[in-house]
N, C-alpha and C. Protein backbone atom coordinates (compact mmCIF):
# COMPACT_ATOMS: atom_id res chain seq x y z
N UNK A 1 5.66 21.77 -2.20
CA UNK A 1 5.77 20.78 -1.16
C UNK A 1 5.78 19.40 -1.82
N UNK A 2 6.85 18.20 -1.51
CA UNK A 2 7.19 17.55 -1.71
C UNK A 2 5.91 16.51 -1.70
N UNK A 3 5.56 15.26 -2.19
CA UNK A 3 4.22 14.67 -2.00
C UNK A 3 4.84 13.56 -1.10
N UNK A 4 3.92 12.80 0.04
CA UNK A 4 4.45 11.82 0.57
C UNK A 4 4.01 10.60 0.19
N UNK A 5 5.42 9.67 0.37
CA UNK A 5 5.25 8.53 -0.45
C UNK A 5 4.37 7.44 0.15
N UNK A 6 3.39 6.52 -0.56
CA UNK A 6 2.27 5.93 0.15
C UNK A 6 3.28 4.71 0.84
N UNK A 7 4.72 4.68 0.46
CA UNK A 7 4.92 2.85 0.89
C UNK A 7 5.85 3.32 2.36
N UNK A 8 6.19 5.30 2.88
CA UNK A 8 6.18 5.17 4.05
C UNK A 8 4.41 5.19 5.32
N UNK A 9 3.58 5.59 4.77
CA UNK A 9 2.29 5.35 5.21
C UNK A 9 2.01 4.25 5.78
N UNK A 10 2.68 3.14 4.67
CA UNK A 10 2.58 1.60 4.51
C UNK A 10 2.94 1.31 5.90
N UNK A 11 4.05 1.62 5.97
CA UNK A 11 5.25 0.90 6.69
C UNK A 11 5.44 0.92 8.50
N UNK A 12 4.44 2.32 8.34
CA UNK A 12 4.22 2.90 9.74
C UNK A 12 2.67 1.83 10.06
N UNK A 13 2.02 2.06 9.15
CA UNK A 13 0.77 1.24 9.52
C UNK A 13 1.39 -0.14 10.06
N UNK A 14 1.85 -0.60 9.10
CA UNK A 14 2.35 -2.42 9.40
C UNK A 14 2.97 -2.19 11.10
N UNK A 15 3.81 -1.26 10.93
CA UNK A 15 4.41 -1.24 12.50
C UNK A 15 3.74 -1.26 13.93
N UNK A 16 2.27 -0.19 13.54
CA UNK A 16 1.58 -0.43 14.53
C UNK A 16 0.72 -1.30 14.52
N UNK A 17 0.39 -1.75 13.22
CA UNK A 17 -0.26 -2.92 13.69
C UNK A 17 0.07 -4.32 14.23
N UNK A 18 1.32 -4.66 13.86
CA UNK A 18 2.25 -5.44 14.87
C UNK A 18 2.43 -5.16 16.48
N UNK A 19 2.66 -3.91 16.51
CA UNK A 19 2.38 -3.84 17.96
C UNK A 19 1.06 -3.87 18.42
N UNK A 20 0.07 -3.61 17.89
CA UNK A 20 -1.17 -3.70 18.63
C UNK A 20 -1.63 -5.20 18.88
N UNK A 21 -0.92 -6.04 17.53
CA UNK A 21 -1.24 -7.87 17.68
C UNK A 21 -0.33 -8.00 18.72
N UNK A 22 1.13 -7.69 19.00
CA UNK A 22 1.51 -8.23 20.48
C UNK A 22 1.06 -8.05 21.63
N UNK A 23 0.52 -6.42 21.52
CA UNK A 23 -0.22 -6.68 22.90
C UNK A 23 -1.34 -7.02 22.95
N UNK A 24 -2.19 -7.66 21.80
CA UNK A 24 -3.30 -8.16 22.45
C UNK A 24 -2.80 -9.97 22.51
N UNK A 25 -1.74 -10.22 22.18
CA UNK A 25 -1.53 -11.58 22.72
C UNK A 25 -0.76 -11.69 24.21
N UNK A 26 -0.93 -10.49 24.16
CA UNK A 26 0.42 -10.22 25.69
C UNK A 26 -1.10 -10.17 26.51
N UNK A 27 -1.98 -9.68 26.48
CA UNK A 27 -3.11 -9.11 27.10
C UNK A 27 -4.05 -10.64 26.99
N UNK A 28 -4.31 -11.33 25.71
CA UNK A 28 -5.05 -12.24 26.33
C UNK A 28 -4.42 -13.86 26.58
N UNK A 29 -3.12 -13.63 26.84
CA UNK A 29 -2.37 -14.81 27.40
C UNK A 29 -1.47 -14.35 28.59
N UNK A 30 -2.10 -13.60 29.23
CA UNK A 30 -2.20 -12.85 30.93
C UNK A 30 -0.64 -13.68 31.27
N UNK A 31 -0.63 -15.07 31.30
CA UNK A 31 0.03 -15.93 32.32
C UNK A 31 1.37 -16.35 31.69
N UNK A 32 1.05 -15.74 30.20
CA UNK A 32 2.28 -16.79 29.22
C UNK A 32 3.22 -16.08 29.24
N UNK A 33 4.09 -16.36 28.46
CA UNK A 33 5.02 -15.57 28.07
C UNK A 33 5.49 -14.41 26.85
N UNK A 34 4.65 -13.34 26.97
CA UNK A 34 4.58 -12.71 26.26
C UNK A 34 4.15 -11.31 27.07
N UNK A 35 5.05 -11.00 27.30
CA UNK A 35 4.71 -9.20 28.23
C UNK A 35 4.09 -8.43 26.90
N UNK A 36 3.54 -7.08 27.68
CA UNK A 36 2.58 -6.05 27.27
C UNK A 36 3.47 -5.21 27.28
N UNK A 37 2.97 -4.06 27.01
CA UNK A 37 4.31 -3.18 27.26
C UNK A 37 3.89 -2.50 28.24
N UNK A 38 3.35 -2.27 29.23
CA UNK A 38 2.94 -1.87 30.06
C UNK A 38 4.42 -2.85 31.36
N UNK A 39 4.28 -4.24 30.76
CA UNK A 39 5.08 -4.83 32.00
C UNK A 39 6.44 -4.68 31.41
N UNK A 40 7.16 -4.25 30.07
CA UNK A 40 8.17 -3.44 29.50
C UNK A 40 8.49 -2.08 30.27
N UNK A 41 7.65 -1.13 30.03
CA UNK A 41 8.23 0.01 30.49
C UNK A 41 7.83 -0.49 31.91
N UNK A 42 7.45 -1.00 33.07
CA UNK A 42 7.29 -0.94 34.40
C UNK A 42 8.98 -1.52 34.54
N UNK A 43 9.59 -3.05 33.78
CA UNK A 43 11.12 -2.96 33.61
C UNK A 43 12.16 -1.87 33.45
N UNK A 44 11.63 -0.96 32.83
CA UNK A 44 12.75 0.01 32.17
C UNK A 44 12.59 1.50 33.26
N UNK A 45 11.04 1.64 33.74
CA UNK A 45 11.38 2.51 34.42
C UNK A 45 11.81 2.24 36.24
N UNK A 46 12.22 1.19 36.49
CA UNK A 46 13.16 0.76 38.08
C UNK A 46 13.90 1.15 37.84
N UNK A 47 14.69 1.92 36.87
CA UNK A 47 16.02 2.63 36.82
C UNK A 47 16.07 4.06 36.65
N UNK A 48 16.88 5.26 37.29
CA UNK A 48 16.09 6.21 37.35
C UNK A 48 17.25 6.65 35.87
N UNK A 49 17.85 6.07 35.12
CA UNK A 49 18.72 6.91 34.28
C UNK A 49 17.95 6.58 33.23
N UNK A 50 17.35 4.57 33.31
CA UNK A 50 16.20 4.86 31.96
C UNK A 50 15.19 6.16 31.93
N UNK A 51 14.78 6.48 32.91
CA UNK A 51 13.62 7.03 32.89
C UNK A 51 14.00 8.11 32.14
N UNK A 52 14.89 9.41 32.82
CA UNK A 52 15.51 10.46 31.81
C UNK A 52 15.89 9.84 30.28
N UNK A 53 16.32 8.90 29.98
CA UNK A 53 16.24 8.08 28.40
C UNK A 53 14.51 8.34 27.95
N UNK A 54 14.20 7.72 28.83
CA UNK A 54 12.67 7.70 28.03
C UNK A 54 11.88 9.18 28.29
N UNK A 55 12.22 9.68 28.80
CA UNK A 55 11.65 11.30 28.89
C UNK A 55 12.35 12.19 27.76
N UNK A 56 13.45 12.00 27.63
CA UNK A 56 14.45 12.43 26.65
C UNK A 56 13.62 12.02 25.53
N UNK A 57 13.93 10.88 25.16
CA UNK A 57 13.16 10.39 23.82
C UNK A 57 11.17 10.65 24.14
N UNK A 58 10.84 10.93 24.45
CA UNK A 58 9.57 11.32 24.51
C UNK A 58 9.47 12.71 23.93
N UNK A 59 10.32 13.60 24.85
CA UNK A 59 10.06 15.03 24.14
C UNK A 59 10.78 15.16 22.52
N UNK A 60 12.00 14.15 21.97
CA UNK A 60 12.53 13.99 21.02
C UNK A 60 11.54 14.31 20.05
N UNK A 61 10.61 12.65 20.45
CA UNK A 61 9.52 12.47 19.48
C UNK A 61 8.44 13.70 19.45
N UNK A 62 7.69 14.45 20.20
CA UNK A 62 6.99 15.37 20.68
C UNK A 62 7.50 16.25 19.64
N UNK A 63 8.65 16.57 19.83
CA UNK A 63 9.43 17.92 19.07
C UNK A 63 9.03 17.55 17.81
N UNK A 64 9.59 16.63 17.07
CA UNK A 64 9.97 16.15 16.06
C UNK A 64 8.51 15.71 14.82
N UNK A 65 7.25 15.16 15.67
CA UNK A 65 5.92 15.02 15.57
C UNK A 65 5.13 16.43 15.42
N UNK A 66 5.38 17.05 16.41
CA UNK A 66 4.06 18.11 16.47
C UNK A 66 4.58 19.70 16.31
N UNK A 67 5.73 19.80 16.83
CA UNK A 67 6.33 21.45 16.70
C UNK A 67 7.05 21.75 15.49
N UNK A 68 8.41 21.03 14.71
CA UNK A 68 9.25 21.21 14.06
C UNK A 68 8.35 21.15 13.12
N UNK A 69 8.89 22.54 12.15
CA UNK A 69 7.96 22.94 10.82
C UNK A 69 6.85 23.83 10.94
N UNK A 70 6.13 24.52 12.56
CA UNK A 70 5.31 25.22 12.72
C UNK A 70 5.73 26.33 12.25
N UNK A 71 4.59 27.54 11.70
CA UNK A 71 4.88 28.66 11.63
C UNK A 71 4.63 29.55 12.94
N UNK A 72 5.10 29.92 13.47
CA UNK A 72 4.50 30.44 14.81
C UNK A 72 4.04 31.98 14.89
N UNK A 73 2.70 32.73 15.27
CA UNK A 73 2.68 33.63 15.19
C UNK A 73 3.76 35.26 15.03
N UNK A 74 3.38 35.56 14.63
CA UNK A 74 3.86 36.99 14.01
C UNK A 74 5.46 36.74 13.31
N UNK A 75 6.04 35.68 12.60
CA UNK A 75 6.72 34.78 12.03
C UNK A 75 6.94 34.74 10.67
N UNK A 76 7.45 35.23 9.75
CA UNK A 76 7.76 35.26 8.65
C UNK A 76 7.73 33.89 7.57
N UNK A 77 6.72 33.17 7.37
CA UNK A 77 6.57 31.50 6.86
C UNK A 77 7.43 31.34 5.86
N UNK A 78 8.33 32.16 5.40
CA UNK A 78 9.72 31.79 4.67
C UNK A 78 10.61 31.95 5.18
């Protein structure tokens, strides 16, 4: 098994931690201009074709995160 490289670790960290600093400036400047994502997806889901987009890409990620690569019982792991 291949080893994983620390500068994608990196890169994912930096990502969420950018998002977690926007929404806490989205969160404690309530009035300004700076949405949460909470008032993002409440935009994206008034449309019912985003919504299948974002359900789509939800199970994408789901698949892609937690199932793909399982060995699944009574399953031959090669």
């Amino acid at each position: 098994m291949a080893e994983h490289p620390v500068i994608g670790y990196l890169i994912w960290a930096v990502l969420f931690a950018a998002l977690f600093i926007w929404e806490g400036f989205g969160l404690a400047r309530a009035g300004e201009a700076y949405p949460t994502l909470s008032d993002a997806l409440r935009a994206v889901m008034r449309y019912p074709v985003a919504r299948w987009v974002l359900f789509g890409l939800w199970l994408w990620f789901g698949w892609h995160t937690f199932v793909r690569g399982w060995h699944f019982l009574l399953r031959d792991p090669q």
